[in-house]
PDB file of N, CA and C in Angstrom:
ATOM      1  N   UNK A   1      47.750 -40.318  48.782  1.00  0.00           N
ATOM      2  CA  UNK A   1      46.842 -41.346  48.311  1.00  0.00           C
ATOM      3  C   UNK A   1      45.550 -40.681  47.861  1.00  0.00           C
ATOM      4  N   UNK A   2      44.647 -41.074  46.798  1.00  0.00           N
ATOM      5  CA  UNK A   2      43.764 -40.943  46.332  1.00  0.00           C
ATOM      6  C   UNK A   2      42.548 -42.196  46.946  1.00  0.00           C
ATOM      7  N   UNK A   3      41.447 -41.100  47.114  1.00  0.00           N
ATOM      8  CA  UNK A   3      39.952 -42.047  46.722  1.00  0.00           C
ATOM      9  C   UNK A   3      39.553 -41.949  45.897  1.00  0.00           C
ATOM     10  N   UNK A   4      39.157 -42.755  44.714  1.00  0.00           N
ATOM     11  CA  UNK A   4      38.277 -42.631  43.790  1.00  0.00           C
ATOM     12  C   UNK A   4      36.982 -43.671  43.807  1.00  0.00           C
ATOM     13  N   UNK A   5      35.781 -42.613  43.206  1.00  0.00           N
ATOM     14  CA  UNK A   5      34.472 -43.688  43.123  1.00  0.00           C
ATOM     15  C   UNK A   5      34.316 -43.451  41.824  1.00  0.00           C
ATOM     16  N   UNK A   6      33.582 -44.537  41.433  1.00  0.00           N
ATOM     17  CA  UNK A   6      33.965 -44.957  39.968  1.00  0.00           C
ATOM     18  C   UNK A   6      32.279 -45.094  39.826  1.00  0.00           C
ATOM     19  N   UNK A   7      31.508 -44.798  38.795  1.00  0.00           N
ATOM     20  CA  UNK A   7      29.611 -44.639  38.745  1.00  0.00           C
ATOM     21  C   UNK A   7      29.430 -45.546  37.440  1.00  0.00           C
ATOM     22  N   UNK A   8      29.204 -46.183  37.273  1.00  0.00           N
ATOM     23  CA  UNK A   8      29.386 -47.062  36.049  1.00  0.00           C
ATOM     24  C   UNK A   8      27.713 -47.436  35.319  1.00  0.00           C
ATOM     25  N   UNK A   9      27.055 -46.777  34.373  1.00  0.00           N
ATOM     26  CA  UNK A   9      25.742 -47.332  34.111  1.00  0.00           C
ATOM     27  C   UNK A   9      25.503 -47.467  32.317  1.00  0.00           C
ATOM     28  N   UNK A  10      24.297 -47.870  32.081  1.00  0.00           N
ATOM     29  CA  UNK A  10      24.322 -48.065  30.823  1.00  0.00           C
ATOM     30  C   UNK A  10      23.954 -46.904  30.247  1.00  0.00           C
ATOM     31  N   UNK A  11      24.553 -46.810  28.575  1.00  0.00           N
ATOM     32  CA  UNK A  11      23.960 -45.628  28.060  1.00  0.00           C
ATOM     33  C   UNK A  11      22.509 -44.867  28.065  1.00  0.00           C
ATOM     34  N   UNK A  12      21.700 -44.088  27.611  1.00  0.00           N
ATOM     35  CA  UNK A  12      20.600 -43.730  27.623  1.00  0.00           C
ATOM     36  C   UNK A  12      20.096 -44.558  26.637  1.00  0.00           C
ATOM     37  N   UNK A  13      20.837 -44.961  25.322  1.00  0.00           N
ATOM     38  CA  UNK A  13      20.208 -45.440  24.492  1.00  0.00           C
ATOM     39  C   UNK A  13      20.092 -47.254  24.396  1.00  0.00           C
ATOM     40  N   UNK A  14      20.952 -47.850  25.536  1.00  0.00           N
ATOM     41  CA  UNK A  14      20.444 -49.363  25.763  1.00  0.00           C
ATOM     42  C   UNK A  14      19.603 -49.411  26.792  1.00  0.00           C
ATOM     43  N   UNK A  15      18.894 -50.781  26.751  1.00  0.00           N
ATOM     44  CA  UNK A  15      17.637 -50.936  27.213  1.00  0.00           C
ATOM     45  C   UNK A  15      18.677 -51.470  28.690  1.00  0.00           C
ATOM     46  N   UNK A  16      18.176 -51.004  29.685  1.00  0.00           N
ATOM     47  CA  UNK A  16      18.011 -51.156  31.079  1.00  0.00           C
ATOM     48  C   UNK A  16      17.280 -52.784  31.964  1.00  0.00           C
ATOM     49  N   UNK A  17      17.192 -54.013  31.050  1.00  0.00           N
ATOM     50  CA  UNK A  17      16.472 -55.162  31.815  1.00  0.00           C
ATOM     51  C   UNK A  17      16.078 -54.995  33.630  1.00  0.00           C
ATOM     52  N   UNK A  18      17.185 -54.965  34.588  1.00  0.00           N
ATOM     53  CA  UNK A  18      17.314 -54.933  35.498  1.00  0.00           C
ATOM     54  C   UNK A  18      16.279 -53.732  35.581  1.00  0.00           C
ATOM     55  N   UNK A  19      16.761 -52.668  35.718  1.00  0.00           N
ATOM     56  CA  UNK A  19      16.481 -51.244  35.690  1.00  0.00           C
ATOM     57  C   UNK A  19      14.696 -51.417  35.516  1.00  0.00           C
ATOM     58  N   UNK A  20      14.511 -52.162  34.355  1.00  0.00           N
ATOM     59  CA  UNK A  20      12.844 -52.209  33.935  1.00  0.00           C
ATOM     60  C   UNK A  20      12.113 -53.214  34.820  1.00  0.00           C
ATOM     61  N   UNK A  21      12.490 -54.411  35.363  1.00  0.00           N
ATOM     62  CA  UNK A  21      12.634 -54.917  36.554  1.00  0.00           C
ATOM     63  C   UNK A  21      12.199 -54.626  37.531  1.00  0.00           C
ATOM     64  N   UNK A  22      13.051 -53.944  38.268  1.00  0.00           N
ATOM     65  CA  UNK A  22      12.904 -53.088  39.496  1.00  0.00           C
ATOM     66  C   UNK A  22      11.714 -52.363  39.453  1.00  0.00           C
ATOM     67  N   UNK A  23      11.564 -51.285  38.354  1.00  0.00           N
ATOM     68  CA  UNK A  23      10.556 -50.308  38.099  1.00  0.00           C
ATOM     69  C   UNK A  23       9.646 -51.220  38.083  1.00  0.00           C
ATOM     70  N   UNK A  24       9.154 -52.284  37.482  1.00  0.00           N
ATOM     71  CA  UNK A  24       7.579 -52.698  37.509  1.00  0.00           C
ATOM     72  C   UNK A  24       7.560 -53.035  38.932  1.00  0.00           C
ATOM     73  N   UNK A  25       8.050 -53.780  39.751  1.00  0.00           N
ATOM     74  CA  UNK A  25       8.235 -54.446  41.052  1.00  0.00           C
ATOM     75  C   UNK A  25       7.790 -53.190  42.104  1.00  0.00           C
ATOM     76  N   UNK A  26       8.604 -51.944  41.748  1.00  0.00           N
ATOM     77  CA  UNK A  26       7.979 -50.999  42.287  1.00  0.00           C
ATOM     78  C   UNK A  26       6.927 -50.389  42.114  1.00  0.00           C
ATOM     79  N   UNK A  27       6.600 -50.109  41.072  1.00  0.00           N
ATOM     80  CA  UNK A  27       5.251 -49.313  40.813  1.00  0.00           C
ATOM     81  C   UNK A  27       4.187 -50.373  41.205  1.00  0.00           C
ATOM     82  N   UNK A  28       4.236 -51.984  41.124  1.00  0.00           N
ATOM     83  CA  UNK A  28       3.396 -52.755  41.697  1.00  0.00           C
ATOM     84  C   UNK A  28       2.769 -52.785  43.003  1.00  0.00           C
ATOM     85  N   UNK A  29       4.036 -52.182  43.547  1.00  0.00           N
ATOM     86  CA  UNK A  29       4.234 -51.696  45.110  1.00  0.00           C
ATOM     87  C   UNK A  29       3.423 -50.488  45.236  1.00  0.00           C
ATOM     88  N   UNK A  30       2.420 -49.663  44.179  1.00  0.00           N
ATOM     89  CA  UNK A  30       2.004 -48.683  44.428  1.00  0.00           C
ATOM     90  C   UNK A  30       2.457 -47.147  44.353  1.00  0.00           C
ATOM     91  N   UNK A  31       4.097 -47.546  43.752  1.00  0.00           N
ATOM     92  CA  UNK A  31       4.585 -45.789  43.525  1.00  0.00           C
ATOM     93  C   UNK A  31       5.022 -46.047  41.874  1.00  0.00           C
ATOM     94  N   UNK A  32       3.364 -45.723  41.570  1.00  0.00           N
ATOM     95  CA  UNK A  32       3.250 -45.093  40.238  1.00  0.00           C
ATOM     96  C   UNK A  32       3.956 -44.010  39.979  1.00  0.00           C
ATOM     97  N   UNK A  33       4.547 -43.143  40.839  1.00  0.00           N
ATOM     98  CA  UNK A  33       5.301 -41.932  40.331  1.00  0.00           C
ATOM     99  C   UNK A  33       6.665 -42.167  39.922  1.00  0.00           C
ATOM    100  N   UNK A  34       6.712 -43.360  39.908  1.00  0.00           N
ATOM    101  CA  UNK A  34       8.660 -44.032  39.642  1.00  0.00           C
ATOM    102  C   UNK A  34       8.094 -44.298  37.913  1.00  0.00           C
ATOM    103  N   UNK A  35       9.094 -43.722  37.639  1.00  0.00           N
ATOM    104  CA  UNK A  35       8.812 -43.522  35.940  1.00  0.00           C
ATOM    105  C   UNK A  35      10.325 -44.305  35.075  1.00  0.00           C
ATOM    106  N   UNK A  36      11.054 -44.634  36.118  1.00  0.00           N
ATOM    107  CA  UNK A  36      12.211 -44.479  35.296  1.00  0.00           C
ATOM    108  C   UNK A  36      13.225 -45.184  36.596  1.00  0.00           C
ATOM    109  N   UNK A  37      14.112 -46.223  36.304  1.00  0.00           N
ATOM    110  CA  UNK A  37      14.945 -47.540  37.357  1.00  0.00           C
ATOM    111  C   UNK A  37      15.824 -47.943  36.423  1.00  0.00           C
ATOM    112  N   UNK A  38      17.749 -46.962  37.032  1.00  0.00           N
ATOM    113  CA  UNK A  38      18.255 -47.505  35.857  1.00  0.00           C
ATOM    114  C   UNK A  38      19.333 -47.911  36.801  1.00  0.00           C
ATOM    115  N   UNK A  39      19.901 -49.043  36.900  1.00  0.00           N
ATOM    116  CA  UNK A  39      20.944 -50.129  37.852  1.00  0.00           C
ATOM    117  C   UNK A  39      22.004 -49.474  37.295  1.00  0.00           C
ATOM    118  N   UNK A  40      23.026 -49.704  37.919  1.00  0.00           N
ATOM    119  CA  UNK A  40      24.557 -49.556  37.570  1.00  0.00           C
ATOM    120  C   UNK A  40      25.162 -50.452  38.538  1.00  0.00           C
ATOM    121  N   UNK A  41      26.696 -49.943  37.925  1.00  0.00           N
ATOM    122  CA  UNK A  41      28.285 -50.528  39.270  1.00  0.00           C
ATOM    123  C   UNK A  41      28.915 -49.292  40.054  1.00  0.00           C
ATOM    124  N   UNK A  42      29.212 -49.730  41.454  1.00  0.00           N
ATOM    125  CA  UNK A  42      30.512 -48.631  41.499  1.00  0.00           C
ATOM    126  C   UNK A  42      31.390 -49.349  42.467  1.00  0.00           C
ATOM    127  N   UNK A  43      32.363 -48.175  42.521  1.00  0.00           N
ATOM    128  CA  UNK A  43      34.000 -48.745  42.473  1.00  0.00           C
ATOM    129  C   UNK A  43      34.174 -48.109  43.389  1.00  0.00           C
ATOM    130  N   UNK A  44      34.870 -48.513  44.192  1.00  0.00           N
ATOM    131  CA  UNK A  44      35.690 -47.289  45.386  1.00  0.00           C
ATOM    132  C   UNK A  44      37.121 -48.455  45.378  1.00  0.00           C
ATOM    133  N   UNK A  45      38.452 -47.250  44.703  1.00  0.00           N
ATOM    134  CA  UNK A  45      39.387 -47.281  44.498  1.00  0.00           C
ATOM    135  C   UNK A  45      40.437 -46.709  45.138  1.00  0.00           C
ATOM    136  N   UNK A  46      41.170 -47.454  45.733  1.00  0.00           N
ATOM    137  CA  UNK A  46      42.266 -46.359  46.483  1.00  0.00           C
ATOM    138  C   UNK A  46      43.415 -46.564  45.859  1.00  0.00           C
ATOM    139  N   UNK A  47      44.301 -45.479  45.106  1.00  0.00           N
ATOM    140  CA  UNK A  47      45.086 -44.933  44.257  1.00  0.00           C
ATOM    141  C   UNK A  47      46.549 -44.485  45.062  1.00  0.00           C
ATOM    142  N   UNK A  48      47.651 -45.023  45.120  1.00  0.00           N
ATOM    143  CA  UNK A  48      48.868 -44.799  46.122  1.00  0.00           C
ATOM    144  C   UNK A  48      49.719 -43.436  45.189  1.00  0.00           C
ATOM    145  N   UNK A  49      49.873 -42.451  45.465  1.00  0.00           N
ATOM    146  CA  UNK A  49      50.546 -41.333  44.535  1.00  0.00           C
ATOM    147  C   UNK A  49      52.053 -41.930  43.926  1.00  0.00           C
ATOM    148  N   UNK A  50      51.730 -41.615  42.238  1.00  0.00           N
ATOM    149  CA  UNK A  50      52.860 -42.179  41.719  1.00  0.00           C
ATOM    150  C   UNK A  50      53.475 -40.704  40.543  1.00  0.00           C
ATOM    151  N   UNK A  51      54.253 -41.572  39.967  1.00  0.00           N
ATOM    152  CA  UNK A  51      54.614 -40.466  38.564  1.00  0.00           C
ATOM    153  C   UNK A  51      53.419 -40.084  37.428  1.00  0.00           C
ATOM    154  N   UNK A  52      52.091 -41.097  37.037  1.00  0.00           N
ATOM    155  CA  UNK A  52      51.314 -41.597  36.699  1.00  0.00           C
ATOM    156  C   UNK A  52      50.366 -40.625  36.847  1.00  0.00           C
ATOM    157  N   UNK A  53      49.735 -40.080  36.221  1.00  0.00           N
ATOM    158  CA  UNK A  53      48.234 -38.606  36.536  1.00  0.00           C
ATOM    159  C   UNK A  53      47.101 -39.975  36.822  1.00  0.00           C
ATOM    160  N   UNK A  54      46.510 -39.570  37.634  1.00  0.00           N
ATOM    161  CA  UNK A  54      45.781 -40.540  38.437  1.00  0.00           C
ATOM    162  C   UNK A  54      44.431 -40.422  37.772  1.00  0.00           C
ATOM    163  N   UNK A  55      44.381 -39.251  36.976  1.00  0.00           N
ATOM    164  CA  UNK A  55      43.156 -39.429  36.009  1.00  0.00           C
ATOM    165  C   UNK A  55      43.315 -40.321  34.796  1.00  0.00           C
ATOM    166  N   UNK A  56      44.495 -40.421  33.836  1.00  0.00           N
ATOM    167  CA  UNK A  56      44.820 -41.009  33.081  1.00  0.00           C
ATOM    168  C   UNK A  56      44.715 -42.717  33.508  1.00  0.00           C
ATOM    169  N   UNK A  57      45.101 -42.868  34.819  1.00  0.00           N
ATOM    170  CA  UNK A  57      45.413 -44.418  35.671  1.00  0.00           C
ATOM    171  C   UNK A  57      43.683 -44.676  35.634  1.00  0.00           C
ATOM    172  N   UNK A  58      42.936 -43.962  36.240  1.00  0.00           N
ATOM    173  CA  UNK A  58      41.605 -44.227  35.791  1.00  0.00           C
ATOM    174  C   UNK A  58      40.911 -44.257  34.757  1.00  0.00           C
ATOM    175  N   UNK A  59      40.852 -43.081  34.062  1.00  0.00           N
ATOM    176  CA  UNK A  59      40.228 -43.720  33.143  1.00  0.00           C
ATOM    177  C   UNK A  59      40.934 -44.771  31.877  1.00  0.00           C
ATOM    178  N   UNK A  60      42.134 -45.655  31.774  1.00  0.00           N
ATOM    179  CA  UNK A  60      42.559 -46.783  31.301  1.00  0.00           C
ATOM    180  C   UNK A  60      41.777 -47.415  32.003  1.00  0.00           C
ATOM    181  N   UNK A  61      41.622 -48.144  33.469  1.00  0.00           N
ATOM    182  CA  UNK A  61      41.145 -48.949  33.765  1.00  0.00           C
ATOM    183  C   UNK A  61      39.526 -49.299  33.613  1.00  0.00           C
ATOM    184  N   UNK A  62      39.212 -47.805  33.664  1.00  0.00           N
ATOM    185  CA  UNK A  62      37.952 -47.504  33.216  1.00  0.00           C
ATOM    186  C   UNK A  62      37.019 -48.181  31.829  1.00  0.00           C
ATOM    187  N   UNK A  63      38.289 -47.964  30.893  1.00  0.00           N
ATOM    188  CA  UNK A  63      37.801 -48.247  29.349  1.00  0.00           C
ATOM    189  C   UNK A  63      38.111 -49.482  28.817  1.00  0.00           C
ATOM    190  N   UNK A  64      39.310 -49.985  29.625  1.00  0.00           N
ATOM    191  CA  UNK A  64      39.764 -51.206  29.216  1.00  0.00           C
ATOM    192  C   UNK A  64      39.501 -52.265  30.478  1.00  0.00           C
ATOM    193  N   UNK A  65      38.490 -52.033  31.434  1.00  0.00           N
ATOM    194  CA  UNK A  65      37.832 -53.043  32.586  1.00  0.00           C
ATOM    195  C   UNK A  65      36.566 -52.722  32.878  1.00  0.00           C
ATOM    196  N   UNK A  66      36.162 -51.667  33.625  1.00  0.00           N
ATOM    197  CA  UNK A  66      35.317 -51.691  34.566  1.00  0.00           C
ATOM    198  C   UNK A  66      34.145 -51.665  33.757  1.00  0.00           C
ATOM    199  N   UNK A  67      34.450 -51.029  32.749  1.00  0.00           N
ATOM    200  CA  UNK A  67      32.540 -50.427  31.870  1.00  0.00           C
ATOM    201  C   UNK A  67      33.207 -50.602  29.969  1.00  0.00           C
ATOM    202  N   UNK A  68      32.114 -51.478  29.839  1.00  0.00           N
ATOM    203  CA  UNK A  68      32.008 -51.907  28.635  1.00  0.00           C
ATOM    204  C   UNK A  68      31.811 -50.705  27.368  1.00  0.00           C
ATOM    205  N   UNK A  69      32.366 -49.613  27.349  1.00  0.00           N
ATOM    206  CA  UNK A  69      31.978 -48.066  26.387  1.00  0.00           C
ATOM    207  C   UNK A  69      31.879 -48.474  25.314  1.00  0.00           C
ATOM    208  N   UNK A  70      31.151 -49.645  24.908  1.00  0.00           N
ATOM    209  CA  UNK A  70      30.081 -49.926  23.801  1.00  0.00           C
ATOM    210  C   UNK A  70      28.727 -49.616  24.113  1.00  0.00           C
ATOM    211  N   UNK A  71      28.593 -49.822  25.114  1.00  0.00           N
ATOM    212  CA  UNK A  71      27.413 -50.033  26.213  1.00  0.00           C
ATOM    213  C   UNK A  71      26.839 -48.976  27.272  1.00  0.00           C
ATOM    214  N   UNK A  72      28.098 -48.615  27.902  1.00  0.00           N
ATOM    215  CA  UNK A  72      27.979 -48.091  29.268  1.00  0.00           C
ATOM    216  C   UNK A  72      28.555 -46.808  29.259  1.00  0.00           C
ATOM    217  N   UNK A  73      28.476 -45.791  30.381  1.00  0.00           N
ATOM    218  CA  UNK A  73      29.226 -44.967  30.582  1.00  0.00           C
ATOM    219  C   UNK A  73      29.502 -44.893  32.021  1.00  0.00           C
ATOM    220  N   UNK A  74      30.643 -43.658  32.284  1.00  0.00           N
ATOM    221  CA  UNK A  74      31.321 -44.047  33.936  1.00  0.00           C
ATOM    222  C   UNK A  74      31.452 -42.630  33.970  1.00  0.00           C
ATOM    223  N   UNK A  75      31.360 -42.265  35.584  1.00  0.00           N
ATOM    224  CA  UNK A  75      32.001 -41.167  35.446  1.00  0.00           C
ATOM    225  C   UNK A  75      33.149 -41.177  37.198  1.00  0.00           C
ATOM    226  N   UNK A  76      33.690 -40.428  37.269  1.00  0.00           N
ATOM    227  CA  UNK A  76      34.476 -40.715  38.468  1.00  0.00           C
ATOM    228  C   UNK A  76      34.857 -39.018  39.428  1.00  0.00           C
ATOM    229  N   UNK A  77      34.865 -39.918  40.683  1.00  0.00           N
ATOM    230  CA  UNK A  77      35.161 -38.545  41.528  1.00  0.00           C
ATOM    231  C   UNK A  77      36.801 -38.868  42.049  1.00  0.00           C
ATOM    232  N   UNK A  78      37.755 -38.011  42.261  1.00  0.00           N
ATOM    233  CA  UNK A  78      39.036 -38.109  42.839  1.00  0.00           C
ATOM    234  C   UNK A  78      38.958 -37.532  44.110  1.00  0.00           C
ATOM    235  N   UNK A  79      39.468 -37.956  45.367  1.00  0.00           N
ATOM    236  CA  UNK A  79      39.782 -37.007  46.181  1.00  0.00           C
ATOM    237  C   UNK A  79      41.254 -37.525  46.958  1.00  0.00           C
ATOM    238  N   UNK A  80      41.518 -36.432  47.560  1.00  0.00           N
ATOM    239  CA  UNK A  80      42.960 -36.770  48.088  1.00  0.00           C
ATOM    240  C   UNK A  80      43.119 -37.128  49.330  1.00  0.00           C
ATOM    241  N   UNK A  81      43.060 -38.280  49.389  1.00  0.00           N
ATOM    242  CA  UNK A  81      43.152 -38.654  51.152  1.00  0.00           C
ATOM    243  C   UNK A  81      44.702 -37.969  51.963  1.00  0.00           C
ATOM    244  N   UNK A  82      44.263 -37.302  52.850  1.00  0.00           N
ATOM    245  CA  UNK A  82      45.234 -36.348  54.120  1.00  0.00           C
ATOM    246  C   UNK A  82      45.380 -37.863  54.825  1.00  0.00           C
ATOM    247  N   UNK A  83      46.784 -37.847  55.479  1.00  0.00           N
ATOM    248  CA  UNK A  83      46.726 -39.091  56.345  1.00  0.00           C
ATOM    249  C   UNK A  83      47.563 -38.283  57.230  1.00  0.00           C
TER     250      UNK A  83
END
């Protein structure tokens, strides 16, 4: 079996609402040194070993669900759960 975490955020080049949000809320709070508040999703996926490359199984679900890649980008970690 596989764990995967899945990091899901918006590109550099769309605007961040949430992200800009947060940042004023904080720096209001007095930490002027926060320059930059960018939100995302993540995923924690558990993957049962098949015939299927478990990178390929991700990133489909990746491009065609989780993150809009008009928009967003993802990146993902695999590891192999020992049972």
């Amino acid at each position: 079996m596989y764990q995967v975490k899945v990091y899901v955020t918006y590109k550099e080049s769309v605007l961040d609402p949430q992200g800009e949000a947060v940042k004023k809320a904080v720096n209001h709070m007095g930490y002027d040194e926060i320059k930059e508040i960018r939100i995302g999703k993540y995923f924690e996926i558990q993957v049962e070993k098949s015939d299927r490359d478990v990178n390929e199984v991700i990133e489909t679900i990746c491009d065609k669900l989780l993150a809009n890649v008009n928009m967003e980008t993802y990146r993902y970690e695999i590891a192999e759960v020992v049972a």
